[in-house]
Protein backbone atom coordinates (compact mmCIF):
# COMPACT_ATOMS: atom_id res chain seq x y z
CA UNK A 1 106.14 85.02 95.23
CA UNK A 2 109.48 83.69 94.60
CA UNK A 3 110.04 85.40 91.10
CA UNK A 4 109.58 88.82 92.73
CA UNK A 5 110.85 88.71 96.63
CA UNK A 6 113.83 90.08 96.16
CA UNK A 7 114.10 94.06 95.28
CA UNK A 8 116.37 95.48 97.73
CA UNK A 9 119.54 96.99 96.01
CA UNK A 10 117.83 98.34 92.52
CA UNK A 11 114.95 99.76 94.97
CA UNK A 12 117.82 100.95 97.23
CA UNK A 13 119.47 102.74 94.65
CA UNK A 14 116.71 104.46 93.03
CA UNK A 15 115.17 105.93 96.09
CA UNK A 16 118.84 107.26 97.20
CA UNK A 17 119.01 109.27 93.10
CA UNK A 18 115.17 110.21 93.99
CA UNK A 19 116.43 111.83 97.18
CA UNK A 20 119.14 113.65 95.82
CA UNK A 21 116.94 115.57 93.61
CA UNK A 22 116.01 118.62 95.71
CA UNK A 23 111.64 118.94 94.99
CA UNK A 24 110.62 121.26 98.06
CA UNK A 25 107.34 122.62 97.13
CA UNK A 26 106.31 126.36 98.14
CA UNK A 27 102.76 127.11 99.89
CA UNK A 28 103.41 130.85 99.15
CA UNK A 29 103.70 130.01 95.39
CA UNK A 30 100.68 130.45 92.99
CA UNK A 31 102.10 128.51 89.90
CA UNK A 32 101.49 124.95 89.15
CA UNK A 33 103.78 123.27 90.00
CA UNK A 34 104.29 125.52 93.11
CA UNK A 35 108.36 125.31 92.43
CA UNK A 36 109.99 124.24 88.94
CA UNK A 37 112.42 121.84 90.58
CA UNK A 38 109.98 119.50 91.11
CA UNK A 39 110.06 118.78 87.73
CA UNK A 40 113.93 117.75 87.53
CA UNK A 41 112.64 114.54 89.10
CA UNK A 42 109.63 114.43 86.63
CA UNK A 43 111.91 114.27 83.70
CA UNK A 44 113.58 111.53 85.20
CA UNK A 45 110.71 109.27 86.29
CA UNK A 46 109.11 110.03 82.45
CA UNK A 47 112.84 108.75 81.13
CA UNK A 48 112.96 105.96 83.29
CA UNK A 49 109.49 104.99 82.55
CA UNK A 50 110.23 105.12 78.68
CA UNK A 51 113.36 102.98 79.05
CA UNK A 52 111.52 100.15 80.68
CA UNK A 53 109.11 100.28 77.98
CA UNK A 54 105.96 102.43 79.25
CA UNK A 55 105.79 104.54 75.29
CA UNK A 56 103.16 107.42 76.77
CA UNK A 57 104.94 108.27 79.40
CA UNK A 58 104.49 112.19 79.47
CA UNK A 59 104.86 114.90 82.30
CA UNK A 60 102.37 117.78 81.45
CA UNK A 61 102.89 121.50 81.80
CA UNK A 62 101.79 121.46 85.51
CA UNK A 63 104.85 119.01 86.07
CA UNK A 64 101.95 115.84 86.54
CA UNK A 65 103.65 112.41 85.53
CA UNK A 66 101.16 109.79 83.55
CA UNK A 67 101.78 106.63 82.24
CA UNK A 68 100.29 103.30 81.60
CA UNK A 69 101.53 99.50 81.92
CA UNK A 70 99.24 98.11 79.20
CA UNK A 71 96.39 94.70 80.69
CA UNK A 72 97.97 91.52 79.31
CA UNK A 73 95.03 89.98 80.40
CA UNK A 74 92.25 88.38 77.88
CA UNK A 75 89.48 89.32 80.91
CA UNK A 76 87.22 92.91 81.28
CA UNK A 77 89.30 94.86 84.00
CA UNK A 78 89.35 97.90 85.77
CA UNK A 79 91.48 100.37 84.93
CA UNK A 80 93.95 100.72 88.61
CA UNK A 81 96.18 103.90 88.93
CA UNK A 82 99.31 104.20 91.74
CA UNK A 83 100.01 107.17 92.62
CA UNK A 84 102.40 108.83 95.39
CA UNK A 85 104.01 112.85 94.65
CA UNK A 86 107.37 114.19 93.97
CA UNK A 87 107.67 117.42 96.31
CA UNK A 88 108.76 117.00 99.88
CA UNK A 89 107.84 119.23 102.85
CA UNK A 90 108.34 122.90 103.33
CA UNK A 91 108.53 122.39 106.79
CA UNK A 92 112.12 121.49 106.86
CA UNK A 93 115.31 122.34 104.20
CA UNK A 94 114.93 119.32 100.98
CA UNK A 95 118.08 121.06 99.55
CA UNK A 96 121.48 118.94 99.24
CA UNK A 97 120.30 115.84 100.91
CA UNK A 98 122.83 113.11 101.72
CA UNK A 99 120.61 109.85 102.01
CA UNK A 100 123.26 107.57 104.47
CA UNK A 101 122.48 103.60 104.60
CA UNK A 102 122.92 101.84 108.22
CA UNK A 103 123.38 98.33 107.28
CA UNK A 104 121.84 95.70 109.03
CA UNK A 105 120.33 98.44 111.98
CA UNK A 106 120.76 96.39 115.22
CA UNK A 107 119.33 98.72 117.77
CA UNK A 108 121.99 101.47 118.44
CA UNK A 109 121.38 105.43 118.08
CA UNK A 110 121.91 106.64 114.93
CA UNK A 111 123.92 109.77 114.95
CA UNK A 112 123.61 111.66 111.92
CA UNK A 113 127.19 113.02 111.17
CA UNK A 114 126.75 116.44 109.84
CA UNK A 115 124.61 117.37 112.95
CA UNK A 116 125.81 115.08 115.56
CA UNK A 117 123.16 116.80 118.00
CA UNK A 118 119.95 115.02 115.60
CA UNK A 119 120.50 111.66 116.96
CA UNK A 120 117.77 108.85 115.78
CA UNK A 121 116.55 106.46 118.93
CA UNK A 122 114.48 103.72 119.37
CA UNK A 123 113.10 105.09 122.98
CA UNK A 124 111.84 108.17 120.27
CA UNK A 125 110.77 105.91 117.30
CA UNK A 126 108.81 102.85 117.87
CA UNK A 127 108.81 101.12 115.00
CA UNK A 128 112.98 100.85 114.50
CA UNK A 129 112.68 97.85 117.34
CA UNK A 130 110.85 96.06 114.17
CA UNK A 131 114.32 96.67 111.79
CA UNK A 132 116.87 94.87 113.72
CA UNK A 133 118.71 93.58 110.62
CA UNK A 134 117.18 95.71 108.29
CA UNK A 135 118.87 98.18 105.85
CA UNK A 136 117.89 102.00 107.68
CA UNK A 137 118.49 104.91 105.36
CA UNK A 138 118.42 108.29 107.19
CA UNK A 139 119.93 112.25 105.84
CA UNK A 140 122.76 113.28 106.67
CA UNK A 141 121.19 115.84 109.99
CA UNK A 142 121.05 118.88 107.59
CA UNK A 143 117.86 118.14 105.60
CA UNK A 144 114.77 115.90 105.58
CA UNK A 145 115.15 112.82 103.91
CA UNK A 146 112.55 112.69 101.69
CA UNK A 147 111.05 109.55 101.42
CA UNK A 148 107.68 111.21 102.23
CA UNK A 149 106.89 110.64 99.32
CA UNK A 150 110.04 109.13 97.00
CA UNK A 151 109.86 106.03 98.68
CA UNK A 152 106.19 105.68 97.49
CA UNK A 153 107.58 106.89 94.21
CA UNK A 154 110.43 103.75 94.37
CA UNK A 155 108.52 101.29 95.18
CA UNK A 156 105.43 102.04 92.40
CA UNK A 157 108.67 102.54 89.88
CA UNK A 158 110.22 98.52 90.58
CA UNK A 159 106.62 97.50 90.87
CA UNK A 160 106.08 98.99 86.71
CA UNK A 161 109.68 97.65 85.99
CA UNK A 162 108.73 94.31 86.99
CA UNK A 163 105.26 94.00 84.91
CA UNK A 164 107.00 95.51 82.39
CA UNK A 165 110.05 92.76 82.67
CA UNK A 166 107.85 90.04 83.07
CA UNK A 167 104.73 89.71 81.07
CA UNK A 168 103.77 86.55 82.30
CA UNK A 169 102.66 87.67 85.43
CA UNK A 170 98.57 88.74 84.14
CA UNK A 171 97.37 91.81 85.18
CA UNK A 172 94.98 94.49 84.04
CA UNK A 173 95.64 97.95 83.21
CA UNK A 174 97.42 99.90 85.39
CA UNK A 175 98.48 103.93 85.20
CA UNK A 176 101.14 105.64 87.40
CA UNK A 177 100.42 109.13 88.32
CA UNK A 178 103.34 111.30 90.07
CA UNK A 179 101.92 114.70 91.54
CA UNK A 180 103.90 118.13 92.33
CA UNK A 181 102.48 120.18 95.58
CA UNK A 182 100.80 117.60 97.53
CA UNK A 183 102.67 118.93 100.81
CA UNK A 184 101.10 121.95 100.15
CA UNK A 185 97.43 120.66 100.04
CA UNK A 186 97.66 121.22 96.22
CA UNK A 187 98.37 117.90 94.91
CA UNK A 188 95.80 116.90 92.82
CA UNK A 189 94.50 120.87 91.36
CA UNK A 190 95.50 120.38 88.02
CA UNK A 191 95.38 116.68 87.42
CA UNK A 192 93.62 115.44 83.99
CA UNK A 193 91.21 112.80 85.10
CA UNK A 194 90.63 112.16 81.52
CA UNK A 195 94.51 111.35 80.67
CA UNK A 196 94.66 108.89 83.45
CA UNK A 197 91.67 107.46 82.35
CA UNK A 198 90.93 105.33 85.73
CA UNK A 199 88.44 103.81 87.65
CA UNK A 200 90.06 103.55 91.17
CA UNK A 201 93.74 103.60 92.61
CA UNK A 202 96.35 103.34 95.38
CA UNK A 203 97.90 105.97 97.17
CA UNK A 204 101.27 104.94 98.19
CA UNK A 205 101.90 107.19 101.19
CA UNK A 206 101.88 105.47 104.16
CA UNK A 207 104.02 104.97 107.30
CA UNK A 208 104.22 101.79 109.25
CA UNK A 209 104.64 98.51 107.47
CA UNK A 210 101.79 96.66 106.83
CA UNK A 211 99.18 99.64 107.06
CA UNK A 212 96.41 100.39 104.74
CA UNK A 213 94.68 103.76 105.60
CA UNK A 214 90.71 103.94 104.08
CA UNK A 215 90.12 107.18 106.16
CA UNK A 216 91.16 110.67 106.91
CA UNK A 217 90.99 113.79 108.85
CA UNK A 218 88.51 115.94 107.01
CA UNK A 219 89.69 119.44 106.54
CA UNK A 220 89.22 123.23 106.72
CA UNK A 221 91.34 125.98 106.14
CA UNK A 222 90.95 129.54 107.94
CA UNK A 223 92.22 132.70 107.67
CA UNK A 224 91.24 135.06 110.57
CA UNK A 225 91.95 138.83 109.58
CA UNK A 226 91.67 141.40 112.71
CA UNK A 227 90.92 145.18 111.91
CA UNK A 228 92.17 147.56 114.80
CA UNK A 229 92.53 150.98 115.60
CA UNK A 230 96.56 152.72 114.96
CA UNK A 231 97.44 156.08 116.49
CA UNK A 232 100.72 157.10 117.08
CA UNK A 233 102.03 155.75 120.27
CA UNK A 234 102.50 159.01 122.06
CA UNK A 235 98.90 159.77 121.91
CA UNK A 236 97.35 156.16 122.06
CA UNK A 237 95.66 156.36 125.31
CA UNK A 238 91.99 155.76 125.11
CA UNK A 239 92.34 155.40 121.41
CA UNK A 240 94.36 152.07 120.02
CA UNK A 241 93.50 148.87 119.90
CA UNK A 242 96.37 146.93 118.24
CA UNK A 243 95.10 144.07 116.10
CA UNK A 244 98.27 142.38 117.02
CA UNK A 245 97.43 142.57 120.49
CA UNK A 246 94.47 141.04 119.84
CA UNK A 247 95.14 138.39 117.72
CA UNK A 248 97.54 137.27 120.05
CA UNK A 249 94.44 137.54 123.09
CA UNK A 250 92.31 135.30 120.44
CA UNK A 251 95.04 132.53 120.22
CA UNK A 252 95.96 132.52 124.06
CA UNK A 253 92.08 132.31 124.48
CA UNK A 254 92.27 129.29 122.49
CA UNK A 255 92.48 125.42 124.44
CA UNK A 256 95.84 124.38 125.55
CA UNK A 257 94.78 120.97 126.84
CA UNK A 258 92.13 120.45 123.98
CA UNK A 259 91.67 120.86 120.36
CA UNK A 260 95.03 121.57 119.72
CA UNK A 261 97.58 118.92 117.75
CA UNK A 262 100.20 118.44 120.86
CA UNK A 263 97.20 117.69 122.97
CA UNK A 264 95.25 115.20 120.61
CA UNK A 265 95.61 111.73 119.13
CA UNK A 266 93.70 109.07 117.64
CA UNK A 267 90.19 110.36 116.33
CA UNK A 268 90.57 113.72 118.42
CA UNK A 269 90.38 116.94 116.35
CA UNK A 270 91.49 120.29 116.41
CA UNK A 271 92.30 124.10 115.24
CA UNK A 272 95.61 124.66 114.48
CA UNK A 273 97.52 128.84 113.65
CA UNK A 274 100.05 127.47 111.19
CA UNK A 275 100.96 131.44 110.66
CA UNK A 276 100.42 135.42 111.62
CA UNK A 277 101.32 138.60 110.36
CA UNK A 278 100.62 142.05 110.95
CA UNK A 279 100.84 145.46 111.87
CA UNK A 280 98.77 147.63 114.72
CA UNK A 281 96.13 148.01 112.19
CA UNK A 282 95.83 144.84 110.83
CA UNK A 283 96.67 141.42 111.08
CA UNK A 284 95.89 138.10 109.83
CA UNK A 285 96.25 133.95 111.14
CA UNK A 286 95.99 131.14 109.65
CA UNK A 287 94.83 128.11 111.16
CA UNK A 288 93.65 124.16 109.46
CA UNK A 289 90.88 122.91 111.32
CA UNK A 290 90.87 118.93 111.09
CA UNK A 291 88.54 116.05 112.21
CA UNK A 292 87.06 112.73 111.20
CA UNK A 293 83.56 113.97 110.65
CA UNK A 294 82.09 116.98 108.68
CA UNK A 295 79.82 117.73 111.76
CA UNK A 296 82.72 117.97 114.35
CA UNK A 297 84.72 119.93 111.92
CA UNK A 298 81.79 122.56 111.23
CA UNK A 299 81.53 122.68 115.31
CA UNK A 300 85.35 123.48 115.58
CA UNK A 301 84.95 126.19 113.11
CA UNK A 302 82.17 127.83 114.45
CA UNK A 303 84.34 127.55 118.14
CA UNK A 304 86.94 129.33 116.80
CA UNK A 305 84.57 132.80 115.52
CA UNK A 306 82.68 132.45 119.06
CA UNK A 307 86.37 133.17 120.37
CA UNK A 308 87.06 135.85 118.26
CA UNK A 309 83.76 137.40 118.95
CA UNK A 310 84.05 136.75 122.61
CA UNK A 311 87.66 138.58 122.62
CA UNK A 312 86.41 140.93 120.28
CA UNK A 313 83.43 142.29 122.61
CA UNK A 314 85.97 144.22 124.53
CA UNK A 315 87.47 145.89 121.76
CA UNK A 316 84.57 148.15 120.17
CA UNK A 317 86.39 149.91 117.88
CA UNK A 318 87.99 147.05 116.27
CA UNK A 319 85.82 144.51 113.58
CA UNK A 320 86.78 141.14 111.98
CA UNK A 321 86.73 138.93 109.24
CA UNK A 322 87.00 134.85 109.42
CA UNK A 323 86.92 132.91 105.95
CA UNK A 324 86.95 129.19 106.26
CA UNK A 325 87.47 127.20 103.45
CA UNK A 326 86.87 123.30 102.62
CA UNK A 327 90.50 121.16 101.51
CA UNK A 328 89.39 118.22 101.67
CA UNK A 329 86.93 115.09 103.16
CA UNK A 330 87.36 111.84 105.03
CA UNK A 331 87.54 109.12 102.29
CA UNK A 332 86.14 106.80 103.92
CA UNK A 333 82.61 108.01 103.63
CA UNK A 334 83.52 106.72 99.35
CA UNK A 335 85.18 104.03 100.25
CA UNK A 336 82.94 102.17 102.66
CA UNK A 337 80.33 102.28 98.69
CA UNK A 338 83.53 100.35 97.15
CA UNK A 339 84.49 97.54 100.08
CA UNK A 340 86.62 95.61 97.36
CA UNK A 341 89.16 97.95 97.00
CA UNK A 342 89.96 98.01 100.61
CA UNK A 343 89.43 94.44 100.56
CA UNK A 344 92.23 93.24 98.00
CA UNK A 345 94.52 95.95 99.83
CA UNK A 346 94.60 93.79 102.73
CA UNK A 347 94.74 90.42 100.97
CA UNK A 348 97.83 92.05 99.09
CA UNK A 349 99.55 93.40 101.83
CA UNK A 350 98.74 89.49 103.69
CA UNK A 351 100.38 88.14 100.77
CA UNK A 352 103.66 89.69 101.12
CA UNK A 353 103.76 88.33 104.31
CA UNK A 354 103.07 90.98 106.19
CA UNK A 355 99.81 91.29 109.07
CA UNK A 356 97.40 93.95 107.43
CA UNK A 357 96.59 97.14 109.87
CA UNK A 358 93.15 98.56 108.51
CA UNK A 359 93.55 102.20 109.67
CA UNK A 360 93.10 106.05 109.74
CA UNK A 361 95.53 108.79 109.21
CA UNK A 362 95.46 111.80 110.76
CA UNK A 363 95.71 113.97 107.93
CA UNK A 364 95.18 113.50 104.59
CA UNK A 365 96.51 111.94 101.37
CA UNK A 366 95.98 112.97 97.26
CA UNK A 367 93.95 109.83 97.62
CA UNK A 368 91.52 112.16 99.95
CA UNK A 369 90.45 114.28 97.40
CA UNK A 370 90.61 111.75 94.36
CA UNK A 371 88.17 109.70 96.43
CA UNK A 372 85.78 113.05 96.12
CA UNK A 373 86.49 113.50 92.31
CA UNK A 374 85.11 110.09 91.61
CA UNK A 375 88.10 107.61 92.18
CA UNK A 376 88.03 105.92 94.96
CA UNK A 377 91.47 105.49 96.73
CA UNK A 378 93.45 104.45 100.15
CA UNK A 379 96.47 104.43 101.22
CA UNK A 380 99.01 101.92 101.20
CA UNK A 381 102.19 101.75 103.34
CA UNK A 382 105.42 103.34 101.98
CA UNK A 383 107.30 102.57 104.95
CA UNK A 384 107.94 106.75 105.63
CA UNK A 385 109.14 107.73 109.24
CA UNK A 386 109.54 110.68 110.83
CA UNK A 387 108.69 112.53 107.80
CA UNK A 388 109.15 116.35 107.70
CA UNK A 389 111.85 116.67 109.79
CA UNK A 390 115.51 115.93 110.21
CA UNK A 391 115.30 112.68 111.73
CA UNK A 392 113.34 110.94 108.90
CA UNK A 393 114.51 107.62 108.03
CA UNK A 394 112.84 104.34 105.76
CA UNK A 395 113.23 100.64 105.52
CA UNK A 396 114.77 99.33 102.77
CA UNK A 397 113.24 95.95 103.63
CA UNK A 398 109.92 98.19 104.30
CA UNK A 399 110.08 99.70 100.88
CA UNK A 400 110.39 95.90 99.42
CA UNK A 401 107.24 94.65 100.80
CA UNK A 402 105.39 97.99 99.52
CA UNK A 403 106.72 96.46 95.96
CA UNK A 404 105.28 93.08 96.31
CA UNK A 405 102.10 94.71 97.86
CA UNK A 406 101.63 96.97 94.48
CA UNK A 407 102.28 93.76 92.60
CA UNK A 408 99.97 91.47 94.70
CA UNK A 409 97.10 94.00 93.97
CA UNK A 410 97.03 94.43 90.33
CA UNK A 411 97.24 90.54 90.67
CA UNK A 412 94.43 89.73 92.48
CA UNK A 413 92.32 92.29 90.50
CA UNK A 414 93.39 89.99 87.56
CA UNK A 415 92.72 86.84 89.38
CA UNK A 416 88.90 87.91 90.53
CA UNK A 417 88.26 89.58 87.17
């Protein structure tokens, strides 16, 4: 362990230029990739990969990175792929991002200066009373961070540069893959299965140190379009029925205390209107409908049109439509057919010292729908916090054991070949 334990300021430094590259994807985009900044950062992760000596390092049209670290091994390996994606949330502003280090974090509030009003606590984030002398990096108040998911991206980067560096350390072969969109439930549309040419791989995309995710919500999308009845508005009696009106009747109808996300934890599902828009005559929701079973998720669908029609039955004049649409499946349903994988996870993560946390996520990784396309993959810790909003922060001593992890597991691959 001692001849890779020690990764901080090189790791430090390249998340902080990974940051500073503005990658927001765009849900209402149809191209692939969904914005063409993304791939500013996918020229640089191809350069950096070809300077450390990984020759077919290539980013494709759809702004996918490949690459591989070739087996210096004399056994018959699998082929293991890392993979983590380049585009940061919609949800909050990835543009001009000021990544600030807080040396040696010893408990206090951190105040983030160019919004002194986002203030990071411990009372709000559990896991910071696990840093005291750890390196925090946070933005500077005005943006996300972004290390959902360029600290994954990091940490697989010092991982290749150390294989690469040191070719005495046996391992099979290994391929990175960097995705664009995966924010935006797109992640893994275009990728070329063939090109990466593997039999199984590693998400890394988690939060909390230590934690290995092997399953997911699965997941549903719906759109909900309501058809009602416009007059003019001087002469509506008897006559309108305002599909705005009534969407908004379907959503209070809706549980408050159930089956909603600030109501639910753990293995609790629900339906979710992540939009609406509309006029008198028409308007349109969308929800994501999420659970840990395909069963529970059917039910939740087939809830939310027994609302609608239930709402709907006083409105005669008005109709509607409901599509609902599969995104992806609970991995662990692959997963539990390939126990090793999980398996040498945990004995990785043990290795870097850390106490292994087998667990789910709720929501859903590029490893979710890999699983489903024939290559099995969980999720290891990136050390993430807070991700999506203002008040995101990472680890740099986090980030360091997600190195060693990826290292540990190509190793022990190699060692039970």
């Amino acid at each position: 362990m001692s001849t890779y334990s020690n990764f901080n300021k090189t790791l430090e430094a390249r998340f902080i230029k990974y940051a500073k590259i503005d990658t927001q994807s765009d849900p209402d985009s149809p191209t692939c990739p969904s914005t063409l900044k993304q791939k500013n950062l996918g020229r640089e992760l191809v350069q950096e990969l070809l300077e450390i000596g990984v020759s077919d390092a290539e980013m494709d049209y759809n702004g996918y990175v490949y690459g591989t670290i070739p087996s210096n091994s004399d056994k018959q390996l699998p082929v293991i792929f890392f993979c983590s994606h380049m585009d940061t949330s919609p949800d909050c502003s990835g543009e001009n991002v000021k990544p600030i280090v807080h040396d040696k974090y010893q408990g206090q509030d951190l105040i983030l200066p160019d919004d002194p009003k986002i203030v990071i606590k411990m009372a709000d984030h559990k896991d910071l009373k696990h840093q005291i002398g750890n390196d925090i990096i946070t933005a500077s108040g005005t943006t996300l961070l972004g290390a959902d998911n360029k600290a994954g991206l990091a940490e697989i980067m010092e991982a290749a540069t150390f294989f690469m560096k040191n070719p005495e350390v046996k391992h099979g072969t290994i391929k990175v893959l960097f995705t664009p969109d995966e924010e935006i439930g797109r992640g893994v549309d275009k990728v070329d299965l063939k090109k990466l040419g593997a039999d199984f791989g590693y998400t890394i995309d988690g939060e909390t140190l230590g934690s290995i995710e092997d399953e997911t919500f699965s997941a549903d999308g719906a759109t909900l379009k309501i058809y009602g009845v416009s007059t003019h508005p001087g002469f509506a009696k008897g006559k309108m029925e305002s599909a705005i009106k009534i969407l908004a009747e379907i959503l209070s109808a809706l549980p408050k205390d159930t089956l909603t996300p600030e109501a639910t934890h753990q293995k609790e599902g629900f339906i979710h209107p992540v939009s609406i828009h509309g006029q008198v005559e028409e308007a349109e929701a969308q929800f994501i409908i999420r659970d840990f079973t395909n069963e529970k998720l059917a039910a939740h669908g087939q809830f939310l049109e027994e609302t609608v029609k239930r709402v709907l039955a006083k409105y005669p004049k008005s109709s509607y439509t409901l599509e609902i649409k599969a995104q992806y499946r609970n991995m662990k349903e692959i997963l539990d057919q390939h126990p090793k994988i999980v398996q040498y996870g945990i004995e990785a993560i043990e290795r870097a010292g850390v106490v292994a946390r087998q667990q789910s996520i709720r929501g859903g990784t590029d490893g979710s729908r890999l699983s489903y396309m024939g290559l099995p993959c969980p999720n290891i810790f990136a050390g993430e916090h807070a991700f999506h909003s203002k008040q995101e922060w990472v680890s740099v001593q986090d980030m360091e054991k997600a190195v060693q992890t990826i290292i540990n597991i190509a190793c022990i691959w190699e060692e039970r070949g």
